[in-house]
C-alpha atoms as a PDB file:
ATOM      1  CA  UNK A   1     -30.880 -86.105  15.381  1.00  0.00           C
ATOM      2  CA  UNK A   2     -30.690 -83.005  13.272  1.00  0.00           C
ATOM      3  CA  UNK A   3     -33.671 -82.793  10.748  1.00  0.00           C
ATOM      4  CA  UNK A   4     -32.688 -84.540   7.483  1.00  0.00           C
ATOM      5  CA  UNK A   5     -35.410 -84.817   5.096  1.00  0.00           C
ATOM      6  CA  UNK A   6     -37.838 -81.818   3.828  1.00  0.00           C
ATOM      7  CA  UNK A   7     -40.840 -82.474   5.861  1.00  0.00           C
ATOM      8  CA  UNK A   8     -38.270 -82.580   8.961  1.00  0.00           C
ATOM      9  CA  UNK A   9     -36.741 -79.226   8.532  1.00  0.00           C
ATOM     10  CA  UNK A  10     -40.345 -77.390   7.459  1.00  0.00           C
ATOM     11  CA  UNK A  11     -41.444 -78.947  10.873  1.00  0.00           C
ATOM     12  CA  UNK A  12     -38.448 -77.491  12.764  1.00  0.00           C
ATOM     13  CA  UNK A  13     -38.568 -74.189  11.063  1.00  0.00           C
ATOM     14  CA  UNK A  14     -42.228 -73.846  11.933  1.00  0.00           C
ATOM     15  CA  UNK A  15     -41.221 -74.427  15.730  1.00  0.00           C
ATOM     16  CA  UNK A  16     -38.315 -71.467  15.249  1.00  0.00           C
ATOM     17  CA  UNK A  17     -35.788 -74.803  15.256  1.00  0.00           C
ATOM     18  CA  UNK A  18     -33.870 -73.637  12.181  1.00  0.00           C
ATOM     19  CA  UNK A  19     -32.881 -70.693  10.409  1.00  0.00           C
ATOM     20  CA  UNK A  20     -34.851 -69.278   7.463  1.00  0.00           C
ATOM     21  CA  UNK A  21     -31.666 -69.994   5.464  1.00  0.00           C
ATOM     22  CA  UNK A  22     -31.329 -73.224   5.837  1.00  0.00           C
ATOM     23  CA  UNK A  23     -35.222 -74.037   5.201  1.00  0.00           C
ATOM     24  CA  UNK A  24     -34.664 -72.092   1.810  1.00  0.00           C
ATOM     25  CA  UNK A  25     -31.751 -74.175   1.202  1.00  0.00           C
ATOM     26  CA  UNK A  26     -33.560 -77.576   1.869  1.00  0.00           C
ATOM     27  CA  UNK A  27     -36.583 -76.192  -0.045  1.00  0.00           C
ATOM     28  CA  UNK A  28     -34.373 -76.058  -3.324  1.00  0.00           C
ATOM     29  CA  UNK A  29     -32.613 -79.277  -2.695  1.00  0.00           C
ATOM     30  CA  UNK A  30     -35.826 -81.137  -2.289  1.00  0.00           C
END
């Protein structure tokens, strides 16, 4: 499952899982 909610995608982008652009995008849409 791709990482859907906030907490997800900060955990993936910690482990390198997704790009920085995508965490700043979920960071804004939280």
């Amino acid at each position: 499952n791709p990482p859907s909610t906030f907490e997800e995608i900060e955990q993936a982008y910690t482990e390198g899982k997704v790009s920085s652009a995508a965490y700043a995008a979920a960071k804004e849409a939280r």
